[in-house]
C-alpha atoms as a PDB file:
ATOM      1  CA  UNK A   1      -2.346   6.898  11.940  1.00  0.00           C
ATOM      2  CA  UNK A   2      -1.969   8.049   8.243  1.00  0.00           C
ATOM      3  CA  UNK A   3       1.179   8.435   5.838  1.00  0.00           C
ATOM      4  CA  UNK A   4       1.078   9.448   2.414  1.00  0.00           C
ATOM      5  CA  UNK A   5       3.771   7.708   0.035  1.00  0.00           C
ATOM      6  CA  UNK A   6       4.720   7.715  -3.385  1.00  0.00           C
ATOM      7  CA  UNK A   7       4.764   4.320  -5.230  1.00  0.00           C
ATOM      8  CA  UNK A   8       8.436   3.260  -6.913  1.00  0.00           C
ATOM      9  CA  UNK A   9       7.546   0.276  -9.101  1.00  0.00           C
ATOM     10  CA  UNK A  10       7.605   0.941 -12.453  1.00  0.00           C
ATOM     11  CA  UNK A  11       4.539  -1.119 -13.362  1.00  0.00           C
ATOM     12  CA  UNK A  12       2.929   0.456 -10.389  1.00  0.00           C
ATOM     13  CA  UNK A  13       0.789  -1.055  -7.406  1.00  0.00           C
ATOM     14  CA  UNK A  14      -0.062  -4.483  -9.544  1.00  0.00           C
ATOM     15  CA  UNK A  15       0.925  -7.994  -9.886  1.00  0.00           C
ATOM     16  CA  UNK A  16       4.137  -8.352  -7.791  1.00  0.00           C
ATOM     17  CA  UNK A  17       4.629  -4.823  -6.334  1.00  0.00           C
ATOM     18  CA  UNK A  18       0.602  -5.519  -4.811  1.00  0.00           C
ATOM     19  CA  UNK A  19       0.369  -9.056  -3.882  1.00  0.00           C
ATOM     20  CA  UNK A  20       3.558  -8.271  -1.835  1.00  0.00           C
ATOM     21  CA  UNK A  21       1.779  -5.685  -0.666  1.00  0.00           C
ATOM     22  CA  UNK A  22      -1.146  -7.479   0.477  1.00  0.00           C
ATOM     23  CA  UNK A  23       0.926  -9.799   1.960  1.00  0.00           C
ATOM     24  CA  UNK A  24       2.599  -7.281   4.091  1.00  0.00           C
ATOM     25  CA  UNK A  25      -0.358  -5.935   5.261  1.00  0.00           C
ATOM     26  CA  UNK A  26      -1.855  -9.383   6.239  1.00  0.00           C
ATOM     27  CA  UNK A  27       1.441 -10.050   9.018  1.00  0.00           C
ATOM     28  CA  UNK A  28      -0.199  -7.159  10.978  1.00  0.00           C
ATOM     29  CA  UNK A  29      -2.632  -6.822  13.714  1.00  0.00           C
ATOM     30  CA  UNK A  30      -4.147  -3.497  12.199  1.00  0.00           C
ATOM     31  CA  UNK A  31      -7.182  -2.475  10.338  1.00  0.00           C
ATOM     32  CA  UNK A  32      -5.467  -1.038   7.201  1.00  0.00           C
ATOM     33  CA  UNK A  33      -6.972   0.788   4.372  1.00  0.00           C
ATOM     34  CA  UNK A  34      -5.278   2.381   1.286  1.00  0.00           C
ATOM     35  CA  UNK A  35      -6.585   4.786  -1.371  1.00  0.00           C
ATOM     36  CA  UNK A  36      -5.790   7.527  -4.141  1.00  0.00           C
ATOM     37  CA  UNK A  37      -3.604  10.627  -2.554  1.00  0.00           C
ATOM     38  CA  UNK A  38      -4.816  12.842  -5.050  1.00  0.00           C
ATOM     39  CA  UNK A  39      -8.615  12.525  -4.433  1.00  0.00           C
ATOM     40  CA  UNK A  40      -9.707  13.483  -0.653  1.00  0.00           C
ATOM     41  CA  UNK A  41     -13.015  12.402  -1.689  1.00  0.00           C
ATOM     42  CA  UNK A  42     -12.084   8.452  -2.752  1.00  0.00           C
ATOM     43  CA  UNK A  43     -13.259   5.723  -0.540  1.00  0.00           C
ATOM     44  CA  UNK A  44     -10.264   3.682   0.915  1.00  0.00           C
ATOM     45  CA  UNK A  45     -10.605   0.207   0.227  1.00  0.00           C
ATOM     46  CA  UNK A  46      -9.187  -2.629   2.573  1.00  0.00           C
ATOM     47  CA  UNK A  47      -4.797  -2.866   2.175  1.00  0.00           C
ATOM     48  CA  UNK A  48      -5.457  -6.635   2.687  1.00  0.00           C
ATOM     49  CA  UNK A  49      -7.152  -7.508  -0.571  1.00  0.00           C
ATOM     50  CA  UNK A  50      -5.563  -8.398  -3.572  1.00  0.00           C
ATOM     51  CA  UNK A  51      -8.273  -7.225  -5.778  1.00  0.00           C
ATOM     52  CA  UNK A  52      -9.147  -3.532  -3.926  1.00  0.00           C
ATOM     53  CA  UNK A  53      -5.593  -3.071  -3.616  1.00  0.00           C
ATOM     54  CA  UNK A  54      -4.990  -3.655  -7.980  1.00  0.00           C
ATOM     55  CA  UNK A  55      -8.236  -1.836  -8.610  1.00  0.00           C
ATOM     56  CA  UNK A  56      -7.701   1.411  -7.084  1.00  0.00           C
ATOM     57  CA  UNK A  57      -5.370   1.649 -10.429  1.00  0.00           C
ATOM     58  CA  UNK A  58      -2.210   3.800  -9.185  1.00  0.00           C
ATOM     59  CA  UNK A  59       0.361   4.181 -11.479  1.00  0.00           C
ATOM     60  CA  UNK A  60       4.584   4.610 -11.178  1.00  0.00           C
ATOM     61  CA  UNK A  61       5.195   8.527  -9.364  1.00  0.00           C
ATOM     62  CA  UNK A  62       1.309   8.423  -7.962  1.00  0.00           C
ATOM     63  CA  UNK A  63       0.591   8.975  -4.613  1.00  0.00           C
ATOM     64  CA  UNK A  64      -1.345   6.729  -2.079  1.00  0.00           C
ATOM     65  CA  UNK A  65      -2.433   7.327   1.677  1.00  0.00           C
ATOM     66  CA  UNK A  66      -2.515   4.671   3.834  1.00  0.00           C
ATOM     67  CA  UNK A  67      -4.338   4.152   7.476  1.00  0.00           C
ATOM     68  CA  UNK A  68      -4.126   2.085   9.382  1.00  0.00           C
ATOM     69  CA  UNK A  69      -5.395   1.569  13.355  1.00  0.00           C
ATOM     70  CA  UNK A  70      -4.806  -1.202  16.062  1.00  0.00           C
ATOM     71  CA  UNK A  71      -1.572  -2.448  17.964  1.00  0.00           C
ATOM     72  CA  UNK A  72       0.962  -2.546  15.178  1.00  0.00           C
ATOM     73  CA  UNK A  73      -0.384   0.506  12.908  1.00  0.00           C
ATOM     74  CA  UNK A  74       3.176   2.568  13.324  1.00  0.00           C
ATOM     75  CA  UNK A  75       5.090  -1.373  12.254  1.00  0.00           C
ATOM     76  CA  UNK A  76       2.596  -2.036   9.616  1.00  0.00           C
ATOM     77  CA  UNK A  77       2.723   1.781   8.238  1.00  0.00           C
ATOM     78  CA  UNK A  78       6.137   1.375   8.056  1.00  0.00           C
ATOM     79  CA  UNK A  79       6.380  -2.020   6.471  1.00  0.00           C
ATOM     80  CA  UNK A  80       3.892  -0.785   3.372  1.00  0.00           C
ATOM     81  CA  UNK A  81       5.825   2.400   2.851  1.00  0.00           C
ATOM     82  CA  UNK A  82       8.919  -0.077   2.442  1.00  0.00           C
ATOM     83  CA  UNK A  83       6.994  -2.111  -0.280  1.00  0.00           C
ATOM     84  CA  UNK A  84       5.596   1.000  -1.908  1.00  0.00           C
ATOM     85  CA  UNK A  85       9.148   2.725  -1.953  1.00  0.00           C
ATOM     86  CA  UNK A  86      11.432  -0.128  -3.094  1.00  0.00           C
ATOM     87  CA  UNK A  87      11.686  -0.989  -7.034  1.00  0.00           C
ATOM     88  CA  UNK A  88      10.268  -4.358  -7.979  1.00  0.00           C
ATOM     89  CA  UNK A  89      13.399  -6.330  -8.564  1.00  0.00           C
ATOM     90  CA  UNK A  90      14.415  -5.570  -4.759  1.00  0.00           C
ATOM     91  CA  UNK A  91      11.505  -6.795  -3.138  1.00  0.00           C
ATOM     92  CA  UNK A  92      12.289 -10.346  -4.272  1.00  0.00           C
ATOM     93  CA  UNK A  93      15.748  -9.655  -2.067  1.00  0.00           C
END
């Protein structure tokens, strides 16, 4: 499975917006990977590290795709879009 999402946070997908991230991902039993929207051609990197996850760099208004496979991949898609979607001061709600 596979969604595309665009990220809310002002400051992006780093520090809170991506450790909460991480976290989400983590509650899951999925393999779930995350890259760049815009570039076909980007490796995805693992949606449970902290430091793939900051390093891939996106930015407020940029796009991400996210896969994931295993017994909760539609749960855990959903979940990440929710953290991707909702502005920072929110999440700590």
């Amino acid at each position: 499975m596979e969604r595309t999402v665009s990220i809310v946070p002002e400051a992006g997908l780093h520090a809170r917006p991506a450790s909460k991230f991480v976290q989400t991902a983590n509650e899951y039993e999925a393999d779930l990977s995350v890259g760049r929207a815009d570039d076909s051609n980007a490796d995805l990197v693992s949606a449970n590290s902290m430091l793939a996850v900051t390093g891939l760099n996106v930015g407020h208004g940029e796009s991400i795709r996210i896969v994931a496979n295993g017994p909760d991949a539609a749960k855990a898609l959903d979940a990440l879009e929710a953290v991707v979607t909702t502005p920072v001061e929110e999440l700590d709600e």
